[in-house]
Protein backbone atom coordinates (compact mmCIF):
# COMPACT_ATOMS: atom_id res chain seq x y z
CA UNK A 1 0.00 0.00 0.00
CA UNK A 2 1.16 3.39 -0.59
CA UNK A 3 0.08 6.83 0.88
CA UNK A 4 0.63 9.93 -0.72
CA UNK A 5 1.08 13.21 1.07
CA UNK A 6 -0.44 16.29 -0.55
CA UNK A 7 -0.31 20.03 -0.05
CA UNK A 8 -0.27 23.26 -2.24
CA UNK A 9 2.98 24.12 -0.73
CA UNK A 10 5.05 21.52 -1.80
CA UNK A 11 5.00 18.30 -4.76
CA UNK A 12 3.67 15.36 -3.30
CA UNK A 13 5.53 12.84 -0.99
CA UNK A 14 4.82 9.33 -1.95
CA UNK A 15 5.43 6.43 1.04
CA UNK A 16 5.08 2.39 1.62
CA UNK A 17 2.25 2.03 3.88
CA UNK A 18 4.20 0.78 7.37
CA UNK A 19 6.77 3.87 6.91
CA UNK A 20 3.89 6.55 6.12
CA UNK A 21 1.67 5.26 9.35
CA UNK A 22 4.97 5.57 11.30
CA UNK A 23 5.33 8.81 10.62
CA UNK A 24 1.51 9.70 10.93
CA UNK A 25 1.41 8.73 14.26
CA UNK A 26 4.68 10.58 14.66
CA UNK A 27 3.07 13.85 13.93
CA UNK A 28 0.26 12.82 16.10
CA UNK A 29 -2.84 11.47 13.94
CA UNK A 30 -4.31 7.85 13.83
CA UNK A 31 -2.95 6.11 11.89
CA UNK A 32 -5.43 3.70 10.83
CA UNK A 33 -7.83 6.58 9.04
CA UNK A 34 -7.05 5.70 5.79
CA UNK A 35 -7.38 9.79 4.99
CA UNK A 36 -5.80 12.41 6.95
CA UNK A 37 -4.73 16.09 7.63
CA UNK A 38 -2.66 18.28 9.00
CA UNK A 39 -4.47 21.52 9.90
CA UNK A 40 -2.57 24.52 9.33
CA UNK A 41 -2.92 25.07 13.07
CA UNK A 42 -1.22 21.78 13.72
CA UNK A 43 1.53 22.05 11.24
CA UNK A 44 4.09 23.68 13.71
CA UNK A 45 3.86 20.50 16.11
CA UNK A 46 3.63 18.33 13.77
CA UNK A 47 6.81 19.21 12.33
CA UNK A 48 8.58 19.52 16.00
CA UNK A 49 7.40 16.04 16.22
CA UNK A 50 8.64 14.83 13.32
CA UNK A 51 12.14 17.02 14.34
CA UNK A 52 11.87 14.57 17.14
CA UNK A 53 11.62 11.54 15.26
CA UNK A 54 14.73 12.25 13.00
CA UNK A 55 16.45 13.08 15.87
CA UNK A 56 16.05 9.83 17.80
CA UNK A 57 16.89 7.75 14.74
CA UNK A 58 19.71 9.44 13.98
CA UNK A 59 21.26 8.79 17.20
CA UNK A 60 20.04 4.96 16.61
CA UNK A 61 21.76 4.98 13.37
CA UNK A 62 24.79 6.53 15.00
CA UNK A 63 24.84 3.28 17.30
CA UNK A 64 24.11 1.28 15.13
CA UNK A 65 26.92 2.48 12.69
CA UNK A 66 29.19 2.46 15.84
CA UNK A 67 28.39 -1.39 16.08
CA UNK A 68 28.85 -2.26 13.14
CA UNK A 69 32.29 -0.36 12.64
CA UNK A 70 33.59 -2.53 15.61
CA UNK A 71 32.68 -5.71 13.27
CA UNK A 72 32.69 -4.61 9.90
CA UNK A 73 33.58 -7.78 8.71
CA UNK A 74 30.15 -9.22 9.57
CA UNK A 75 28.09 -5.97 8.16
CA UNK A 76 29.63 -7.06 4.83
CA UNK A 77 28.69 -10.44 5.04
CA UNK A 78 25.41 -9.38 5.65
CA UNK A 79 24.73 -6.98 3.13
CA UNK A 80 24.16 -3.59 5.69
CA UNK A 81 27.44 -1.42 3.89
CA UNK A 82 28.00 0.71 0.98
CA UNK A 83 24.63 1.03 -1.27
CA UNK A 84 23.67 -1.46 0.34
CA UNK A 85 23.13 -0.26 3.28
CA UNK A 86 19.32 0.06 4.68
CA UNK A 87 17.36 3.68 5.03
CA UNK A 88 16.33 4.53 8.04
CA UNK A 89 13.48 6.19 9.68
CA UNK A 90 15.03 9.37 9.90
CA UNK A 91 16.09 9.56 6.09
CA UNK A 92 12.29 8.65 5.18
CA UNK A 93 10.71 11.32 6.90
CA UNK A 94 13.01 14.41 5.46
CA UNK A 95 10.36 14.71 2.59
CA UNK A 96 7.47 14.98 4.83
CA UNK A 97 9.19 17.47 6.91
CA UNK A 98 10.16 19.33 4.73
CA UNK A 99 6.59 19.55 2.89
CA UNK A 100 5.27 20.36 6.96
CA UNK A 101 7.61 23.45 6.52
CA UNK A 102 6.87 24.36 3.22
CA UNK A 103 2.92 24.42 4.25
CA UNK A 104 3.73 26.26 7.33
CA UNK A 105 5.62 29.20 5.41
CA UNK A 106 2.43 28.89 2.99
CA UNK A 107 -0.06 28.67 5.19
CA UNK A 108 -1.85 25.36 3.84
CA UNK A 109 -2.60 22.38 5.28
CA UNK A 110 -0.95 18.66 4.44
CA UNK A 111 -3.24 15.27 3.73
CA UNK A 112 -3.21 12.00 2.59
CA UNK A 113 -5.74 9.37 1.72
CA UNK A 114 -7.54 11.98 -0.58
């Protein structure tokens, strides 16, 4: 499944299901509506929320990069370096963020599901 995040502020921000609702409930909505927005009023916390988010897993990554420096060898083996590395959380959610901000300067809300 795929959800797509609209606004007149910004081009829209297309996600797998699991990562979108993740991020939905980040910025404080249910998410199991299948349809969705972000009020203009709510845009500020939604973006500090999602601020939050990226924050946290990029300190996760950080560990998690720490780790596997100490046994490189086995991140190799097991596919998690170079290109092949996976995307986290953090690097998912930079589009939506970045829409949040784009609607906040604009004044317009964000939704999905429509």
């Amino acid at each position: 499944m795929l959800v797509t995040f609209k606004s007149d502020a910004a081009g829209d921000v297309i996600m797998f299901g699991d990562v979108a609702k993740r991020l939905i409930a980040a910025m404080g909505k249910d998410p199991a509506d299948a349809k969705g927005i972000v009020t203009v009023a709510q845009l500020p916390e939604a973006a500090a929320r999602l601020r939050v988010l990226i924050e946290e897993e990029k300190a996760r990554a950080a560990a998690a990069a720490q780790a596997a420096e100490e046994d490189e060898e086995a991140a190799r083996e097991a596919g998690h370096s170079g290109m092949a590395a996976p995307v986290n959380l953090a690097q998912r959610a930079w589009p939506l963020l970045e829409m949040l901000e784009f609607s906040i300067k604009d004044g317009v809300p964000v939704v999905w599901g429509v």
